[in-house]
C-alpha atoms as a PDB file:
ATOM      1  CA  UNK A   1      -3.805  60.066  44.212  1.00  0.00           C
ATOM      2  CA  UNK A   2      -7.308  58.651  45.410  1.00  0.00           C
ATOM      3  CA  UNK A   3      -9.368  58.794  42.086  1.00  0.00           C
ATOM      4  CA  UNK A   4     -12.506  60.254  43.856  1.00  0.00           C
ATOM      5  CA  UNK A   5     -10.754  63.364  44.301  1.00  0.00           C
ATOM      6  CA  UNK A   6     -11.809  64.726  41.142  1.00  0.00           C
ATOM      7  CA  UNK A   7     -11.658  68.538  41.579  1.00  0.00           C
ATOM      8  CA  UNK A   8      -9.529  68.341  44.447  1.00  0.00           C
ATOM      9  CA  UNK A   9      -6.526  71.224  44.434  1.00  0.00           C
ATOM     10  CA  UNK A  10      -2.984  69.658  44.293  1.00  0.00           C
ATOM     11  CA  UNK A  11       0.304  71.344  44.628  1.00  0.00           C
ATOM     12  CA  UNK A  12       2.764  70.622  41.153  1.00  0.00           C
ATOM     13  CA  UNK A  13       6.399  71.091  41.792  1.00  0.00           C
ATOM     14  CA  UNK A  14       9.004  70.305  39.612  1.00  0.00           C
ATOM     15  CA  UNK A  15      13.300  70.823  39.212  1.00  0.00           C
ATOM     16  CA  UNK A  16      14.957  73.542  37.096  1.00  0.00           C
ATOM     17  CA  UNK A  17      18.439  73.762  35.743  1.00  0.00           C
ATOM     18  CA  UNK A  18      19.144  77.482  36.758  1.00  0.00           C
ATOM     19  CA  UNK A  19      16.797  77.425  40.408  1.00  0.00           C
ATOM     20  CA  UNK A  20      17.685  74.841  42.848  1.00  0.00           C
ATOM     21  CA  UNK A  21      14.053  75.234  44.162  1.00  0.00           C
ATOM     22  CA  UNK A  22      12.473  74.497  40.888  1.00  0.00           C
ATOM     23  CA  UNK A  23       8.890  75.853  39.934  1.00  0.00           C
ATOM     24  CA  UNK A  24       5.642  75.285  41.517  1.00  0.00           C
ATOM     25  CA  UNK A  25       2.225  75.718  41.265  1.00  0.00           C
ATOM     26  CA  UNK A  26      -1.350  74.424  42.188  1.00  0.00           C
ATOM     27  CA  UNK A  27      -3.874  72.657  40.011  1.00  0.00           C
ATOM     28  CA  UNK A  28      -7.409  70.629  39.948  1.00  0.00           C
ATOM     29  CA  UNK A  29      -7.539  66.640  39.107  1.00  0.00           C
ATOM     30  CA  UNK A  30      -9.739  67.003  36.469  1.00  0.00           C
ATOM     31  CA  UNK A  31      -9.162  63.012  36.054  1.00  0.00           C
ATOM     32  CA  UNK A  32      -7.162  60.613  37.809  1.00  0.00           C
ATOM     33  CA  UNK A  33      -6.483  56.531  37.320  1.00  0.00           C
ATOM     34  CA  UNK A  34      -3.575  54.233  37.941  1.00  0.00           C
ATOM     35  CA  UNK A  35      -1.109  55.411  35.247  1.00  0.00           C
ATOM     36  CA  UNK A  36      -1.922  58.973  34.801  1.00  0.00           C
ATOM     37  CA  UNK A  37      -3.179  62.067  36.160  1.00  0.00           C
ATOM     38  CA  UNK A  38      -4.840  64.716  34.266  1.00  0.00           C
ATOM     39  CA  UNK A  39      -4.249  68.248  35.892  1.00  0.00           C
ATOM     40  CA  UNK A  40      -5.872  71.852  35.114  1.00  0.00           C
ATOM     41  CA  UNK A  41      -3.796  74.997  36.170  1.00  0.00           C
ATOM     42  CA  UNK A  42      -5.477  77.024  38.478  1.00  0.00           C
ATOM     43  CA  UNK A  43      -3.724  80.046  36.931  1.00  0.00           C
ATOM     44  CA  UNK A  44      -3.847  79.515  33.474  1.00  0.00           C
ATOM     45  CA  UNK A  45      -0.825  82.185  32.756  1.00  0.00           C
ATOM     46  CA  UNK A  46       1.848  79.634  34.566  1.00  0.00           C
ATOM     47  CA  UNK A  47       4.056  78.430  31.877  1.00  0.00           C
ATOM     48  CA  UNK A  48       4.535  74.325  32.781  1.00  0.00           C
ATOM     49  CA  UNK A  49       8.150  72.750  31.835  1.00  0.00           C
ATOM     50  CA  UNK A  50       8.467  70.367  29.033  1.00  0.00           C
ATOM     51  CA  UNK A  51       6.873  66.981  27.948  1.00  0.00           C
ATOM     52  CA  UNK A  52       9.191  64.892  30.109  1.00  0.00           C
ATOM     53  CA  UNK A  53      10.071  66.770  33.301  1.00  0.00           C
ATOM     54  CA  UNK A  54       9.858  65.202  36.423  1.00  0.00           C
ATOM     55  CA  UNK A  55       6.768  66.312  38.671  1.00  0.00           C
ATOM     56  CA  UNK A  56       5.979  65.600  42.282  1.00  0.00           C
ATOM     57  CA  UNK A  57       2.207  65.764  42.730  1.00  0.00           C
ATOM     58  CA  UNK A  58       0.882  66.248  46.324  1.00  0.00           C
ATOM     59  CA  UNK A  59      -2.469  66.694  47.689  1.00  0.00           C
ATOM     60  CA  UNK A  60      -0.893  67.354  51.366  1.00  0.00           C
ATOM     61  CA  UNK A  61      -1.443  64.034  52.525  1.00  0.00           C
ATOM     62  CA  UNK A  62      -0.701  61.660  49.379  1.00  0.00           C
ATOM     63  CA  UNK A  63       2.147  62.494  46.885  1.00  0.00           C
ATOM     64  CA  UNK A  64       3.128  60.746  43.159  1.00  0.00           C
ATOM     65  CA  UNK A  65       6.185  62.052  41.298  1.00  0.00           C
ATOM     66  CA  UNK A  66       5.762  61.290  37.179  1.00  0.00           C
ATOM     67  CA  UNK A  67       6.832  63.065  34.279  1.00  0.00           C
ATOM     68  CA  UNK A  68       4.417  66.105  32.092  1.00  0.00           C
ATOM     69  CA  UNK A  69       3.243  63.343  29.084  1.00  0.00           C
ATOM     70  CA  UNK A  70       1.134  66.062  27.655  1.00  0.00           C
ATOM     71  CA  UNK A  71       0.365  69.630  27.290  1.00  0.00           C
ATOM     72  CA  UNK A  72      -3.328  70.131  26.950  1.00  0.00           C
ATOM     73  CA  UNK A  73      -5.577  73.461  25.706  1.00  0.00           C
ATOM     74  CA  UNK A  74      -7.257  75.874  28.864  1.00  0.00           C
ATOM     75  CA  UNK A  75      -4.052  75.100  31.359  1.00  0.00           C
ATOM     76  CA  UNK A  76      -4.933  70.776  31.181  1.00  0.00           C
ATOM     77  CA  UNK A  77      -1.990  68.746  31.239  1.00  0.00           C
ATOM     78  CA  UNK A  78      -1.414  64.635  31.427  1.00  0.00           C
ATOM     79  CA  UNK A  79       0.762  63.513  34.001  1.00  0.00           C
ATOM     80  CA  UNK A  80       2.361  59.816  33.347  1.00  0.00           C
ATOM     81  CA  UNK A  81       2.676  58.107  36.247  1.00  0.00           C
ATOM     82  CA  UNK A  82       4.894  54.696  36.978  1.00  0.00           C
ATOM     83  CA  UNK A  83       6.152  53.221  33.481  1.00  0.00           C
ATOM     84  CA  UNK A  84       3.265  54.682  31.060  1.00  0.00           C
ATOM     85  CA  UNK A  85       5.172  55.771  28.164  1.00  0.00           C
ATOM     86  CA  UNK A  86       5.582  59.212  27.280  1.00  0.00           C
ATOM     87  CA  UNK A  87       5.031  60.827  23.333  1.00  0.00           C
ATOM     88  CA  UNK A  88       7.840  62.660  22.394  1.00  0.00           C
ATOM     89  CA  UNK A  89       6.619  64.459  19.355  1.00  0.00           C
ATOM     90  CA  UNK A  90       3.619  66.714  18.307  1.00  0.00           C
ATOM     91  CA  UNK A  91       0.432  64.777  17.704  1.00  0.00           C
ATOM     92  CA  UNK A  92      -1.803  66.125  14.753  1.00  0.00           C
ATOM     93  CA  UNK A  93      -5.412  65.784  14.797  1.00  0.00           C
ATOM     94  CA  UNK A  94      -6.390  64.321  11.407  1.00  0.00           C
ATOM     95  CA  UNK A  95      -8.768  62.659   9.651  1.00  0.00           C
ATOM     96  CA  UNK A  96      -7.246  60.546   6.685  1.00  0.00           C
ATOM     97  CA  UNK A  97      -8.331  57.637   4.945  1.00  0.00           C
ATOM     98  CA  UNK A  98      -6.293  54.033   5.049  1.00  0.00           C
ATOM     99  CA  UNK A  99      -5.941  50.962   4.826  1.00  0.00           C
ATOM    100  CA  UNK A 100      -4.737  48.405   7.089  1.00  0.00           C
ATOM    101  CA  UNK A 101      -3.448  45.203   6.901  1.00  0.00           C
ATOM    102  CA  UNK A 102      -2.427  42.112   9.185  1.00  0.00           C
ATOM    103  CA  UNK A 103      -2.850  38.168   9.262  1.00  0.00           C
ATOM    104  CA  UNK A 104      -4.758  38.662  12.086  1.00  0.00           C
ATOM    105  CA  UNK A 105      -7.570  40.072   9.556  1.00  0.00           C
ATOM    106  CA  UNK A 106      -8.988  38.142   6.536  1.00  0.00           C
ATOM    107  CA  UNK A 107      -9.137  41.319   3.739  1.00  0.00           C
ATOM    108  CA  UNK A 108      -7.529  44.914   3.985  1.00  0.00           C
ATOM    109  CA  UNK A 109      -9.751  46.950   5.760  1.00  0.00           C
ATOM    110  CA  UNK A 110     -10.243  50.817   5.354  1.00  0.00           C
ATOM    111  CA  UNK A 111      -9.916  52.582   8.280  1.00  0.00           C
ATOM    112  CA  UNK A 112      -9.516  56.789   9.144  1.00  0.00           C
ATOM    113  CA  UNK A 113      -6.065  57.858  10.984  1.00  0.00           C
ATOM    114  CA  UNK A 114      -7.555  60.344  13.686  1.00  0.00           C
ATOM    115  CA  UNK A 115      -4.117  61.450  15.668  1.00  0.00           C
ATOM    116  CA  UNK A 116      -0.614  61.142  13.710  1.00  0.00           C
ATOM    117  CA  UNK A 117       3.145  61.549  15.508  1.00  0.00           C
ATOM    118  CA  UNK A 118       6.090  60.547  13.638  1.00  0.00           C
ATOM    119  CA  UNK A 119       5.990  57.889  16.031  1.00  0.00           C
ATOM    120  CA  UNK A 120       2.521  56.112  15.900  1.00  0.00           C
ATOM    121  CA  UNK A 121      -1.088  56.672  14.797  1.00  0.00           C
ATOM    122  CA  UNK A 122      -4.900  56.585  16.622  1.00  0.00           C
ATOM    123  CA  UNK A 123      -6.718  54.376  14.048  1.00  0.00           C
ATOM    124  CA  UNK A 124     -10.387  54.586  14.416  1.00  0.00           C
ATOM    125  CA  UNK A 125     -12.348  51.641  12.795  1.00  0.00           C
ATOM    126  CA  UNK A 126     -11.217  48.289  13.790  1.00  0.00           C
ATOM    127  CA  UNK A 127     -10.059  46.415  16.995  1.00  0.00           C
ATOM    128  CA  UNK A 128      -7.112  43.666  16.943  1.00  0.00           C
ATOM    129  CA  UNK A 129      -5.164  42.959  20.160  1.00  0.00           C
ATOM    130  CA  UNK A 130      -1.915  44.519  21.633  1.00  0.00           C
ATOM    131  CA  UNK A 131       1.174  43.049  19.891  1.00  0.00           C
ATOM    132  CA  UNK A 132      -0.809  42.523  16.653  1.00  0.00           C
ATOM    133  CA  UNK A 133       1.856  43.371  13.517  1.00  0.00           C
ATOM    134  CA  UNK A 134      -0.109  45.703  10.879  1.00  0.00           C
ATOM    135  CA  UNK A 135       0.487  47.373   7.420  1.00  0.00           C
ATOM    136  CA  UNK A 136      -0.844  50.908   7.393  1.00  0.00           C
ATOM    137  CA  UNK A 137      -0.928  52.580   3.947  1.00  0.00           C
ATOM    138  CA  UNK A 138      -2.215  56.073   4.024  1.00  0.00           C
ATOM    139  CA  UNK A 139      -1.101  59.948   2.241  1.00  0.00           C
ATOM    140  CA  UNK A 140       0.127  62.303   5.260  1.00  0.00           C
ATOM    141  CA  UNK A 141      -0.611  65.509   5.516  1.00  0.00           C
ATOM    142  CA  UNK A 142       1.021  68.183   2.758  1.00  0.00           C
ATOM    143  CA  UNK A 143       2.542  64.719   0.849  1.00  0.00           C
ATOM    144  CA  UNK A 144       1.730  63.926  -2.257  1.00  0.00           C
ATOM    145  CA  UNK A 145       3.117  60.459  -2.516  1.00  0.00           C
ATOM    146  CA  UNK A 146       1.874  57.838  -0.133  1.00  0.00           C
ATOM    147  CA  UNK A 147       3.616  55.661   2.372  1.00  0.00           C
ATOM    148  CA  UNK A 148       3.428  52.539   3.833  1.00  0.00           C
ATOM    149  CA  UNK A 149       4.018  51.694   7.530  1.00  0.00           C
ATOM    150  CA  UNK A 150       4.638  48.651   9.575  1.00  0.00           C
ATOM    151  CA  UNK A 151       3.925  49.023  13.143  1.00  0.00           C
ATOM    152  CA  UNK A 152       2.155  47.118  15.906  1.00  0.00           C
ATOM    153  CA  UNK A 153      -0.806  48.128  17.814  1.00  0.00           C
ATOM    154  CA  UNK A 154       0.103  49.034  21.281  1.00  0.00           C
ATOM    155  CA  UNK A 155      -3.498  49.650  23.167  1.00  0.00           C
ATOM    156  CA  UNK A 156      -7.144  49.830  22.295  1.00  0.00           C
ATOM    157  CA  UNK A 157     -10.505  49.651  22.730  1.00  0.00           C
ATOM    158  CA  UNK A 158     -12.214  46.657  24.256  1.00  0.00           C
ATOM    159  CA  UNK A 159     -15.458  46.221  22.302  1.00  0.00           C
ATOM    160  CA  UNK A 160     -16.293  50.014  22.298  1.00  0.00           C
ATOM    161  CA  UNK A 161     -19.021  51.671  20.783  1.00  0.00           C
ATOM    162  CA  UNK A 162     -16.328  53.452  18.479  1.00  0.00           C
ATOM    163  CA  UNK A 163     -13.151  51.142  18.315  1.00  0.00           C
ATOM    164  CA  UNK A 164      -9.737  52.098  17.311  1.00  0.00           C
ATOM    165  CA  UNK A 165      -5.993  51.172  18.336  1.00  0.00           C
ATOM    166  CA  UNK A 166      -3.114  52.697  18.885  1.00  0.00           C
ATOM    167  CA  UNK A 167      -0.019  51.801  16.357  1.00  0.00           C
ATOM    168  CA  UNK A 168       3.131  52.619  17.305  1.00  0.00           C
ATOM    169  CA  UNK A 169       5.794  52.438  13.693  1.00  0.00           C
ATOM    170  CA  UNK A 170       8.482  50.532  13.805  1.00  0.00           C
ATOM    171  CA  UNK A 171       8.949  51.074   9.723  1.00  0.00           C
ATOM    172  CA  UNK A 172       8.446  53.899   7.446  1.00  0.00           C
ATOM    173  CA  UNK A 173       8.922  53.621   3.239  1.00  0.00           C
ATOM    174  CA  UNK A 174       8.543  56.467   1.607  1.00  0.00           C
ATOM    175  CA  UNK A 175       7.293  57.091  -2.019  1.00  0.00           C
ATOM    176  CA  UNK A 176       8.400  59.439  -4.419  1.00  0.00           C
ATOM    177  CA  UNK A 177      11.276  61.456  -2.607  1.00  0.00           C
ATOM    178  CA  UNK A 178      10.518  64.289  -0.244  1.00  0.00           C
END
């Protein structure tokens, strides 16, 4: 899709097991860039399919097929296109205190968890480059006992105003039973 056609309509269709057809339905690039599209429904009271589904995107003279990445509030939706990865569990907006650790950093540092999956963490509060291996201690949500993490940061900010990184886990220890 050509990026400047922010607000431009776009047709959505999409398979289904039980209609050979599939579903369909129109919707406004409300952002667009290499690796994703994000849509708005221009009938809010169409239900989409499921994070994952294959979609074929067309604006009647350019089309992109990817899969629904994310189901947004107001009828928004993310469409990953090409080989951006898509989450397969609920994120939770949070805000709870850490503190992470690597080699790539000289002390612990505290940082805030801002969006938690089973999967991975938004870490607001430091940068370190993609591929960096970190420790991420932290309390989730209705836990008492803490848990430490071990993960490596998977994208970023590049000197941003704000920075934070993505982590996605690769180890989870728990504390103190469930």
């Amino acid at each position: 899709m050509d990026s400047t056609a922010v607000l431009a309509e776009v047709t959505c269709t999409w398979p289904t097991d039980d209609d050979a057809e599939g579903g369909a339905t129109t919707a406004a690039v409300v952002h667009s860039a290499h690796d994703m599209l994000v849509l708005e429904l221009t009938d809010p009271s169409v239900s989409l399919p499921s994070i994952g589904t294959t979609l074929h995107v067309s604006d009647g003279s350019e089309a992109v097929s990817g899969r629904i990445a994310e189901h947004g509030r107001g009828g928004r939706f993310l469409v990953s296109l090409g080989d951006r990865p898509v989450r397969r569990s609920l994120r939770l907006k949070v805000s709870l205190p850490a503190t992470l650790r690597s080699r790539a950093l000289e002390l612990p540092q505290s940082v805030e968890i801002v969006d938690l999956t089973t999967g991975g963490a938004r870490i607001r509060g430091l940068e370190l480059a993609v591929g960096t291996p970190v420790t991420l201690d932290f309390t989730p949500p209705y836990r008492q006992e803490p848990v430490t993490v071990r993960g490596v940061v998977a994208h970023g900010t590049h000197r941003g105003a704000r920075p934070w990184i993505g982590v996605i886990f690769r180890l989870v220890a728990l504390r103190g039973g469930r």
